[in-house]
Protein backbone atom coordinates (compact mmCIF):
# COMPACT_ATOMS: atom_id res chain seq x y z
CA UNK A 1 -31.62 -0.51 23.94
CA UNK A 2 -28.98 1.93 25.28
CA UNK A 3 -28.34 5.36 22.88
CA UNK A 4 -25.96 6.67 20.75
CA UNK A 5 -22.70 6.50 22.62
CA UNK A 6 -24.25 4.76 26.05
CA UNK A 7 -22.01 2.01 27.32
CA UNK A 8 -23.51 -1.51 27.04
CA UNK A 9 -22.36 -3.46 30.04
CA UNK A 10 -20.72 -6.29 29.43
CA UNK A 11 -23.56 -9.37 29.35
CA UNK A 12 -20.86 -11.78 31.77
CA UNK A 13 -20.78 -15.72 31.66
CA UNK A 14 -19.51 -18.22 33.40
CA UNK A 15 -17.20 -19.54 30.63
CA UNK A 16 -13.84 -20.77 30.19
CA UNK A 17 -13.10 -18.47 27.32
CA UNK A 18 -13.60 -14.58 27.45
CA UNK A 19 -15.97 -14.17 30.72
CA UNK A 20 -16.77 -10.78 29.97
CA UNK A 21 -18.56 -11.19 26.49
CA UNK A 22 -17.57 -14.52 24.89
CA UNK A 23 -20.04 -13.91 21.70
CA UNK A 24 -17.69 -10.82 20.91
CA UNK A 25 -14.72 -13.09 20.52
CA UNK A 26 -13.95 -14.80 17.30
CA UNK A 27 -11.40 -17.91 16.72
CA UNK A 28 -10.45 -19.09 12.61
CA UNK A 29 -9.66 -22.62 13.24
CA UNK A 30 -7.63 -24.25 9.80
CA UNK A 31 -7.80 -28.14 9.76
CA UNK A 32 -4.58 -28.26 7.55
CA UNK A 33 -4.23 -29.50 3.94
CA UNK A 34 -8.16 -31.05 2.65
CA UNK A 35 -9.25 -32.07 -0.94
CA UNK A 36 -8.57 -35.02 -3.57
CA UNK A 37 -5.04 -33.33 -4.68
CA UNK A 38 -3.56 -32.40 -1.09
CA UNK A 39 -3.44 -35.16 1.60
CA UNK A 40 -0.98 -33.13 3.95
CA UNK A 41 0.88 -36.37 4.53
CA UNK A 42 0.09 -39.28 3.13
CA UNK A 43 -0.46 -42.63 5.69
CA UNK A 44 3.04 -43.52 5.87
CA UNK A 45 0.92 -47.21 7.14
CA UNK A 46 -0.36 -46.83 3.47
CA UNK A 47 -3.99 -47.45 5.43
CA UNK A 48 -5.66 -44.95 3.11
CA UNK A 49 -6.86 -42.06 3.23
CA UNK A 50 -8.52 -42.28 7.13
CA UNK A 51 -4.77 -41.96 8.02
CA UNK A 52 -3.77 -38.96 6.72
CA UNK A 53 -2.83 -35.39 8.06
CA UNK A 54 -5.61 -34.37 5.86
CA UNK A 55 -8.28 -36.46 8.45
CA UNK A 56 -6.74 -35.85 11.25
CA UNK A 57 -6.41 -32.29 11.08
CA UNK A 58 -9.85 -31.62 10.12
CA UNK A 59 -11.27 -33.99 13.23
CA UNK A 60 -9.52 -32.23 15.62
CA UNK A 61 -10.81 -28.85 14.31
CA UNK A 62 -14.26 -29.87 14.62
CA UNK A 63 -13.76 -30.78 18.28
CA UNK A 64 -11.77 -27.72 18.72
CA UNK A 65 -15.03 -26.07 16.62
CA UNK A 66 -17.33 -27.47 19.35
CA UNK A 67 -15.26 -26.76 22.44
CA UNK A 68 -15.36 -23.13 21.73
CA UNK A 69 -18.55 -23.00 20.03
CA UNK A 70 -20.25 -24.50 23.50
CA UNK A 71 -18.78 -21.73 25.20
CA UNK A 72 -20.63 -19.22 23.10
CA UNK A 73 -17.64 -18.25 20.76
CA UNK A 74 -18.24 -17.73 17.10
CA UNK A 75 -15.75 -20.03 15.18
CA UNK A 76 -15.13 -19.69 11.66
CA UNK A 77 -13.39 -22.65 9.94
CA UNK A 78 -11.39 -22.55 7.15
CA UNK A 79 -12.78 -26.09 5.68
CA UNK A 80 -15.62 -27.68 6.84
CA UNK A 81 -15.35 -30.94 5.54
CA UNK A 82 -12.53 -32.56 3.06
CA UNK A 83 -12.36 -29.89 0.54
CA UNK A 84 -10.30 -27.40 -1.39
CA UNK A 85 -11.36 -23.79 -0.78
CA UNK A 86 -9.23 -22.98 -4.47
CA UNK A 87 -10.19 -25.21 -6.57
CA UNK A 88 -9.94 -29.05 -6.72
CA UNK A 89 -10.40 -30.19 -10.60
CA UNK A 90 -7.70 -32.56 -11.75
CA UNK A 91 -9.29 -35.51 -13.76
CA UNK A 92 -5.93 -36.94 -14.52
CA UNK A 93 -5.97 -37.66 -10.61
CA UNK A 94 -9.48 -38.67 -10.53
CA UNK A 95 -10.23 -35.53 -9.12
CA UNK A 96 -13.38 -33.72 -9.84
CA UNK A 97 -13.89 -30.71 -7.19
CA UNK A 98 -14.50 -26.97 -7.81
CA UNK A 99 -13.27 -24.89 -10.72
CA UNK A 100 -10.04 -23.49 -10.36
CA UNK A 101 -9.83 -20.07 -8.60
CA UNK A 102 -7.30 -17.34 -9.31
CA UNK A 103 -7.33 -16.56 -5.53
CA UNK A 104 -4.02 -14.63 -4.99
CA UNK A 105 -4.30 -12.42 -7.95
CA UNK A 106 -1.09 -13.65 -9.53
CA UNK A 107 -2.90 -14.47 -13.15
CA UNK A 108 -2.39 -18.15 -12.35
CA UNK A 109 -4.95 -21.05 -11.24
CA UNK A 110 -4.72 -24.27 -11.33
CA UNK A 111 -2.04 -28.00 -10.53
CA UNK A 112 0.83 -27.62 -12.39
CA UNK A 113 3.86 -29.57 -11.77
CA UNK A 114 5.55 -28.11 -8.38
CA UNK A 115 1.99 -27.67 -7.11
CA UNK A 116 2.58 -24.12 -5.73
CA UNK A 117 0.48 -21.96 -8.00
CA UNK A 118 -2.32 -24.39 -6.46
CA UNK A 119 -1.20 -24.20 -2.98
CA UNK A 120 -0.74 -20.48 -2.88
CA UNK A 121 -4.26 -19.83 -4.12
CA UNK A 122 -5.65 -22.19 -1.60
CA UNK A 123 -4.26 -20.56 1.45
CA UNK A 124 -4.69 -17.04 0.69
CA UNK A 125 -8.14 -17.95 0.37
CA UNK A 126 -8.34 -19.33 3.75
CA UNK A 127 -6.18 -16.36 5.09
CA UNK A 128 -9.08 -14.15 3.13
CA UNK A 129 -11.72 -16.04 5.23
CA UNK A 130 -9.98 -15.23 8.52
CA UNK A 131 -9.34 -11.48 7.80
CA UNK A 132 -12.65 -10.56 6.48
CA UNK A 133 -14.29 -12.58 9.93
CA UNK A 134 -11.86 -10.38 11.83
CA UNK A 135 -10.78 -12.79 13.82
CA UNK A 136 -9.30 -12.22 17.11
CA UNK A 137 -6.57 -15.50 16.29
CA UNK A 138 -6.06 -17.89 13.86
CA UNK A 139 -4.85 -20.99 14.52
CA UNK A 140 -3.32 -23.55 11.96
CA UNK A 141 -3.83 -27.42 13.05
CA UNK A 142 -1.07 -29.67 11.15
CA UNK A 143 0.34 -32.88 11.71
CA UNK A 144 4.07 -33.37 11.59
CA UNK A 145 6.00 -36.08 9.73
CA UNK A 146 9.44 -36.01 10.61
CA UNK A 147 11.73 -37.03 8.07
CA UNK A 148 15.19 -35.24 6.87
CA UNK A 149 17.16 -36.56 3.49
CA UNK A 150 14.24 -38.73 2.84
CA UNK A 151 15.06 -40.70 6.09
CA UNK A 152 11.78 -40.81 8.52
CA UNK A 153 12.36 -40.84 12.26
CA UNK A 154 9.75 -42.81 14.06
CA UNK A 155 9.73 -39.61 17.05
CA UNK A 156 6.44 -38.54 18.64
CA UNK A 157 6.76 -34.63 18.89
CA UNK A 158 4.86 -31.39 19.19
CA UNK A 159 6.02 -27.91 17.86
CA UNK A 160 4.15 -24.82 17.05
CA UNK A 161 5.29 -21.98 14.67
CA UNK A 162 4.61 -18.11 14.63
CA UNK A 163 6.10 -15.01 12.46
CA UNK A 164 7.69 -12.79 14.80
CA UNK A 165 8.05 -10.61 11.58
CA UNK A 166 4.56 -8.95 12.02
CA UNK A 167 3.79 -5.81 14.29
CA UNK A 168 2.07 -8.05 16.70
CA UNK A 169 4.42 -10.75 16.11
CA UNK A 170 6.12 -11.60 19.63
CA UNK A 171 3.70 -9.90 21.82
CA UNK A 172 0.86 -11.79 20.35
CA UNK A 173 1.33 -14.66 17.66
CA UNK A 174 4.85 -15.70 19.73
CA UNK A 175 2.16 -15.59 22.76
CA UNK A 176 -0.79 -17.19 21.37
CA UNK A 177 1.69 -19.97 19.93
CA UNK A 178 3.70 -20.58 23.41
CA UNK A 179 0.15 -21.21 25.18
CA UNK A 180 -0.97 -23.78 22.20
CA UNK A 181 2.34 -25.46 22.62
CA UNK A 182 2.26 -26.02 26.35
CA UNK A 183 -1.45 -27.16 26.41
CA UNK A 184 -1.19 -29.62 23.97
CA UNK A 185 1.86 -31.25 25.15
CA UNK A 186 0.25 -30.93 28.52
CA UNK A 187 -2.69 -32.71 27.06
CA UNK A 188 -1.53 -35.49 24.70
CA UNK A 189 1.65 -36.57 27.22
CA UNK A 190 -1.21 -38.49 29.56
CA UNK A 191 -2.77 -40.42 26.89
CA UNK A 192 0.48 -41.55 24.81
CA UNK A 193 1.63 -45.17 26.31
CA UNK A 194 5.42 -44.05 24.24
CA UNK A 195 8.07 -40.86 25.01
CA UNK A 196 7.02 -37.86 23.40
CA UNK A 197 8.53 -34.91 22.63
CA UNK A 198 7.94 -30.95 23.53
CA UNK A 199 10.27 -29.15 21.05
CA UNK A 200 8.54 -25.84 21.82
CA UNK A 201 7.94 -22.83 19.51
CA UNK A 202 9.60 -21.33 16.68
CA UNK A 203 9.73 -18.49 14.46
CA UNK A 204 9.16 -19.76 11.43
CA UNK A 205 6.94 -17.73 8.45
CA UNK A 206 5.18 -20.62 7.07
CA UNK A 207 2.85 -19.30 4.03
CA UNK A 208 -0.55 -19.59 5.88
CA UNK A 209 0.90 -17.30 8.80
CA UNK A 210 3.66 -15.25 7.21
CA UNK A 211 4.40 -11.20 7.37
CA UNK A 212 2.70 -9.05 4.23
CA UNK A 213 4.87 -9.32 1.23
CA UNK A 214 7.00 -5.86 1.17
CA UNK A 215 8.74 -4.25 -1.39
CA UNK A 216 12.15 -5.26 -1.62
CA UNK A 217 11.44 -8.91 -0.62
CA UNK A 218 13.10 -11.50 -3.08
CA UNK A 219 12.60 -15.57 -2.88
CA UNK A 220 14.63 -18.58 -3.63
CA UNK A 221 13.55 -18.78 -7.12
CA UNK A 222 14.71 -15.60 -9.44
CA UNK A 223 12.38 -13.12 -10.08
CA UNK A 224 9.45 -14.82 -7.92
CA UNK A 225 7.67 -12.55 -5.70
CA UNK A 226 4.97 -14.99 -4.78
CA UNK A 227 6.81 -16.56 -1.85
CA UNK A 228 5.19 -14.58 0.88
CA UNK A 229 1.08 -13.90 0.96
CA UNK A 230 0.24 -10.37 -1.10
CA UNK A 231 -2.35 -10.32 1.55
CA UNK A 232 -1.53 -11.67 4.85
CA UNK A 233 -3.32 -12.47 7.91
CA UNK A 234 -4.08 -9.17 9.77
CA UNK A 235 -4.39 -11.50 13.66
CA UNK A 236 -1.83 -12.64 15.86
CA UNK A 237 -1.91 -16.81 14.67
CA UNK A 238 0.10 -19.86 15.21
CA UNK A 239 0.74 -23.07 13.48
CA UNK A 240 0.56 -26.06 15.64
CA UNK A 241 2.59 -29.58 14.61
CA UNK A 242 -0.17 -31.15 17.27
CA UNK A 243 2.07 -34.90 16.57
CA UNK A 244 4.07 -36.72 14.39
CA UNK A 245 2.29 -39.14 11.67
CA UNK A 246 5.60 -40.96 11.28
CA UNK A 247 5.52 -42.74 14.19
CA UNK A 248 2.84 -45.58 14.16
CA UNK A 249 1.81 -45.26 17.73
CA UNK A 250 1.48 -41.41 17.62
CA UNK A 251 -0.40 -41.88 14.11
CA UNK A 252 -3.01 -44.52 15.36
CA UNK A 253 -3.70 -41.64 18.76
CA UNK A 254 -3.94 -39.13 16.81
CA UNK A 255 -6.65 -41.19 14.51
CA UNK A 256 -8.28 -41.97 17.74
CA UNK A 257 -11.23 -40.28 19.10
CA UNK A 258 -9.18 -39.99 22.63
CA UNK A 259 -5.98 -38.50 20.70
CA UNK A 260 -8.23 -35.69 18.70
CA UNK A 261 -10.01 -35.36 21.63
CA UNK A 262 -6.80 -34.68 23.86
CA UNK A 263 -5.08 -32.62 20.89
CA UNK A 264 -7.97 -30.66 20.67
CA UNK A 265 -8.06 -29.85 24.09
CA UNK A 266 -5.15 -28.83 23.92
CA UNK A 267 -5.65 -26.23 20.86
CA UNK A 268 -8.72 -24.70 22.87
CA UNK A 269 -6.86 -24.57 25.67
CA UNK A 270 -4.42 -22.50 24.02
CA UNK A 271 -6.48 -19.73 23.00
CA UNK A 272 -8.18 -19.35 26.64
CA UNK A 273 -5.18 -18.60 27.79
CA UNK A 274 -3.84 -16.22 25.20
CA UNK A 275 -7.36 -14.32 25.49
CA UNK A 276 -7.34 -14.55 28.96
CA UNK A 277 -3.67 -12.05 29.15
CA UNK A 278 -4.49 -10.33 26.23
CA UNK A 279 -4.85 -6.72 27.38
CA UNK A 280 -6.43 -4.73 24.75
CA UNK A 281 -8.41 -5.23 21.64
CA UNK A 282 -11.47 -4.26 19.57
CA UNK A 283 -14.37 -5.26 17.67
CA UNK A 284 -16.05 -3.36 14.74
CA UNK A 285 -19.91 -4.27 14.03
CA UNK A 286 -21.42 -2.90 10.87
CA UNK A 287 -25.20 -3.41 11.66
CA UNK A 288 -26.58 -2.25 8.26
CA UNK A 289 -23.37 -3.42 6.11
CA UNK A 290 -24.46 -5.35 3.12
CA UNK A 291 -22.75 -8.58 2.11
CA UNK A 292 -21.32 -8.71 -1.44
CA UNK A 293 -23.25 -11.37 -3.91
CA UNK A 294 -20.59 -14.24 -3.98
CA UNK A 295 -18.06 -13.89 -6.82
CA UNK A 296 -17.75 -16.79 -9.69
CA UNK A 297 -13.89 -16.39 -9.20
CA UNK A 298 -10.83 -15.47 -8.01
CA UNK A 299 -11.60 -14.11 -4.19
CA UNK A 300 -14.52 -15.79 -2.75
CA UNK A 301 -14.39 -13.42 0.50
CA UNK A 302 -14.39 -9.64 0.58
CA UNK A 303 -15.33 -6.54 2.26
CA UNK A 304 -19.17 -5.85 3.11
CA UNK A 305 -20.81 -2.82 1.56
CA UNK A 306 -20.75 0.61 3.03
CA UNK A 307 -24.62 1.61 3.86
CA UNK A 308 -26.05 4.72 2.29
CA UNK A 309 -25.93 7.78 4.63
CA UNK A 310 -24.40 7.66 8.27
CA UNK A 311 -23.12 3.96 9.84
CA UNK A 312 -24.23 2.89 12.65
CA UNK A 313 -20.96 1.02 14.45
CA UNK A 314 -20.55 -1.43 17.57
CA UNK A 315 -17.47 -0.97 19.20
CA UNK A 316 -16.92 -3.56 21.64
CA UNK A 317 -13.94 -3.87 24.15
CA UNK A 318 -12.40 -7.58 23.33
CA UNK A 319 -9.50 -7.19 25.82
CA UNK A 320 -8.97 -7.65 29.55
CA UNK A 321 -8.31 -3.80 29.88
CA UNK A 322 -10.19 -1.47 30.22
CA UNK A 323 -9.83 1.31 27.04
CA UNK A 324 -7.37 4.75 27.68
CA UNK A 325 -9.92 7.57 27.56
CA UNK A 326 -7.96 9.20 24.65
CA UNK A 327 -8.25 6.62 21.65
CA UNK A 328 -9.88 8.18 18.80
CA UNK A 329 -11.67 6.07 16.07
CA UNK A 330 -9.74 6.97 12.59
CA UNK A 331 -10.39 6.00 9.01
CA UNK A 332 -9.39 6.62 5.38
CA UNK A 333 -10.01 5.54 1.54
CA UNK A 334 -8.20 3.64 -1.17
CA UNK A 335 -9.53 2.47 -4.45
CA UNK A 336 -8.68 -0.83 -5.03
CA UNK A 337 -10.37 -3.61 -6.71
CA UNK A 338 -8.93 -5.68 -3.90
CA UNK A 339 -11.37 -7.86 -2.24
CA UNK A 340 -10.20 -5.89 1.00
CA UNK A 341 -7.05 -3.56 1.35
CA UNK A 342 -4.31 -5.78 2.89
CA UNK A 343 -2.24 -2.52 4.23
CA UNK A 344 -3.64 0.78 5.65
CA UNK A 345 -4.15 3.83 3.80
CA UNK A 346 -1.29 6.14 3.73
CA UNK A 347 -3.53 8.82 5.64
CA UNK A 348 -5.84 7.70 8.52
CA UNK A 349 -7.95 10.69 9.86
CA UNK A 350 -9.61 11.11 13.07
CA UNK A 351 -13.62 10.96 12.93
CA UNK A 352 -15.98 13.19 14.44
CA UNK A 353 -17.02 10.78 17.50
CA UNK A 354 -16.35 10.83 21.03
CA UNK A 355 -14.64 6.75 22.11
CA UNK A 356 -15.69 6.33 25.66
CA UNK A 357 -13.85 4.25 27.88
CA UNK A 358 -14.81 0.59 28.03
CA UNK A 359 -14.38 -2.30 30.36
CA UNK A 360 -13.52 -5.04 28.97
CA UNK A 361 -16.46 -7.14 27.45
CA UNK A 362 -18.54 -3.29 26.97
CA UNK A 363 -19.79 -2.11 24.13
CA UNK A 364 -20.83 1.41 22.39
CA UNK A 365 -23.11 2.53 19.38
CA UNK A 366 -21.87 5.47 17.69
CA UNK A 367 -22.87 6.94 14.19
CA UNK A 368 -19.72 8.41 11.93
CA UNK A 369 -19.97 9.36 8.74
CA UNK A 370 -17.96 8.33 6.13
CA UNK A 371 -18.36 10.24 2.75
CA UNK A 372 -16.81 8.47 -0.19
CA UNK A 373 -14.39 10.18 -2.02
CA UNK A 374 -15.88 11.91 -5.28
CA UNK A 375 -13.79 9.41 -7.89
CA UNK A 376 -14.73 6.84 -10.18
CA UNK A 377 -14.34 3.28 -9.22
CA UNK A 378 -14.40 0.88 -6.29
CA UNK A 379 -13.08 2.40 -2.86
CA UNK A 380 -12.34 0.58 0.58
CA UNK A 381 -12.28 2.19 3.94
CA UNK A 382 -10.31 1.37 6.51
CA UNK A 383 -11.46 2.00 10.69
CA UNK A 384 -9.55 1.79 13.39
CA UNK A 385 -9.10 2.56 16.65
CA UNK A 386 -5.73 4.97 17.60
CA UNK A 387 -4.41 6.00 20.82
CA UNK A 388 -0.81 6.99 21.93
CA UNK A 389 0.98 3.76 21.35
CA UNK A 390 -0.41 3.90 17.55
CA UNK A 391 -3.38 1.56 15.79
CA UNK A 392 -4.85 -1.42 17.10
CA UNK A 393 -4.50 -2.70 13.87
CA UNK A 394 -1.32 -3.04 14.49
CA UNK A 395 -1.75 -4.83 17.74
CA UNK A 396 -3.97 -7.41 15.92
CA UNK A 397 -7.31 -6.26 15.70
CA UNK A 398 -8.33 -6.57 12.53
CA UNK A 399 -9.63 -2.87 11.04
CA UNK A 400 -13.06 -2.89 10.20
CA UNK A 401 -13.17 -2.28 6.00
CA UNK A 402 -16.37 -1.25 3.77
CA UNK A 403 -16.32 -1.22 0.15
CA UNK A 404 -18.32 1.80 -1.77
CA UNK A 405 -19.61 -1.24 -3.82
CA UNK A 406 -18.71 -5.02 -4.58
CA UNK A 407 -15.39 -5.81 -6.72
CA UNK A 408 -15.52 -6.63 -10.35
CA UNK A 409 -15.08 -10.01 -11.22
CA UNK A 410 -12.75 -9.09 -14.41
């Protein structure tokens, strides 16, 4: 094994996705909606349940799962079967999932009547999932139905959605979501026998992809301040309307083990070639980190441990660049009882460690140290890597965070 600060060559493949180093690159794939309370949209065919966005979604997500996952890239879904991450008990619905979960930290859990407090809790813990993977992209699979006034339109369409509100917003999510968007039309036009639509991308911040919530944001609803995640995805990400369940034709492909198949295609194909023009990006590996015992509620992900004495880290190059030689790996402290800090640390200060340059698909092992700051309670650091242009956090690299010990559940 090479030493402390010898470049690792990158291993090389002959894969679609990532040549350099494909098991360095990580893809959070959401099938949309999932559990007994939230179908997505209902079968408009009122077929059951095999008909709905809910199904749909999560096959093409598993084909999407094994496309990439043949090609050596770690996937991370956000469901893995037809479940509710939150919570999922309702009786009154004949519903009998999971305790309730107080994901989002806003004291509430639980279906009440306008189904939000229930929804909100349910995507920031699949937002969770993707930020403490550190995902290099996130993508959101959905199925449309296109209705307006309560009058449906039987149109076949495809549109994909991005926040251009975040600091990687254009460059990467508005990237990432124009690629998904022209593959999948590209892929499901051929196998439709009807006139489909491409109605191309759009900056829209749904929930599950939406900017941090900032001070001095207001909702719709007085005195809300729950309309925007309190902890938002920290990766360029996209939500794709693959199709339209409104029109019959489009609903019975997209059912169809040729339509997921072709949708999914499409999806993969999407993130080969954002990855494939993404120029820089990193990934943090924590050897010796610890994973936190799993929590009986609210958050179920958070931060890893910090190891006792100096950490080992893995930086490896994740983008098609190769590295400036003058980045410098920076970190700093908050204590929160956050199950991860969603926002950096008002000071970030350089560590004693020498950042080689690296090709794209190399890695280093380098040993920092990280003393925790002498106060009581729970801290969180925060590592990235800085050059001139600023933080590769803020190009969509997720920083690499280490807790001083696990959360409290109170």
């Amino acid at each position: 094994m090479p030493g402390l600060g010898e470049v690792i060559p990158a291993p090389g493949s002959s894969t679609d996705v990532y040549a350099p180093n494909p098991e360095a690159v990580v893809v959070a794939i959401d099938p949309g909606h999932g559990g007994c309370l939230d179908w997505g949209v209902p079968d408009p065919s009122r077929r059951g349940a095999a008909y709905s966005e809910k199904t749909m979604t999560l096959g093409i997500a598993r084909e999407v799962e094994r496309l990439l996952s043949a090609q050596g890239v770690t996937v991370v879904m956000m469901r893995e079967r037809d479940e509710a991450l939150a919570g999922d008990d309702y009786p009154d619905l004949g519903c009998t999932g999971p305790a309730w979960r107080d994901v989002d930290g806003d004291g509430q859990a639980g279906f009440e009547e306008t189904g939000r407090v229930r929804t909100r809790d349910e995507l920031q813990a699949r937002i969770d999932r993707a930020n403490v993977a550190r995902a290099d992209v996130m993508v959101s699979i959905h199925i449309n139905s296109m209705t307006q006034n309560g009058v449906v339109f039987e149109i076949a369409a495809t549109q994909t959605f991005y926040d251009d509100e975040t600091p990687w917003g254009v460059d990467g999510s508005g990237v990432l979501a124009g690629a998904i968007q022209a593959d999948v039309v590209a892929a499901l036009d051929p196998v439709a026998a009807y006139e489909r639509q491409d109605r191309g991308t759009q900056a829209v911040a749904y929930y599950a992809i939406s900017r941090q919530w900032q001070d001095g944001d207001s909702c719709e609803t007085p005195g809300d301040t729950w309309c925007k995640p309190h902890r938002a995805l920290q990766m360029p990400s996209a939500l794709a309307e693959v199709g339209s369940i409104t029109l019959r034709a489009e609903q019975d492909l997209l059912v169809s083990e040729s339509g997921q198949t072709a949708a999914a295609e499409g999806v993969y194909r999407g993130v080969i070639d954002y990855l494939a023009d993404r120029s820089q990006a990193v990934r943090y590996d924590v050897p010796d980190a610890v994973d936190p015992p799993p929590s009986p509620d609210g958050p179920l992900e958070q931060a890893r441990i910090l190891p006792v004495g100096d950490v080992e880290l893995v930086l490896t190059n994740r983008g098609m660049d190769d590295w400036p030689a003058d980045l410098e790996l920076v970190a700093g402290w908050e204590a929160s009882e956050l199950p991860y800090l969603p926002l950096a640390p008002n000071r970030l200060d350089a560590l004693a460690v020498d950042v080689p340059s690296l090709g794209p698909g190399e890695s280093v092992r380098l040993v920092v140290s990280l003393p925790v700051p002498d106060v009581a309670g729970r801290q969180v650091a925060w590592i990235t890597l800085r050059g001139p242009a600023g933080s590769y956090a803020d190009l969509g690299s997720p920083a690499l965070q280490l807790a001083s010990m696990e959360r409290s559940s109170g």
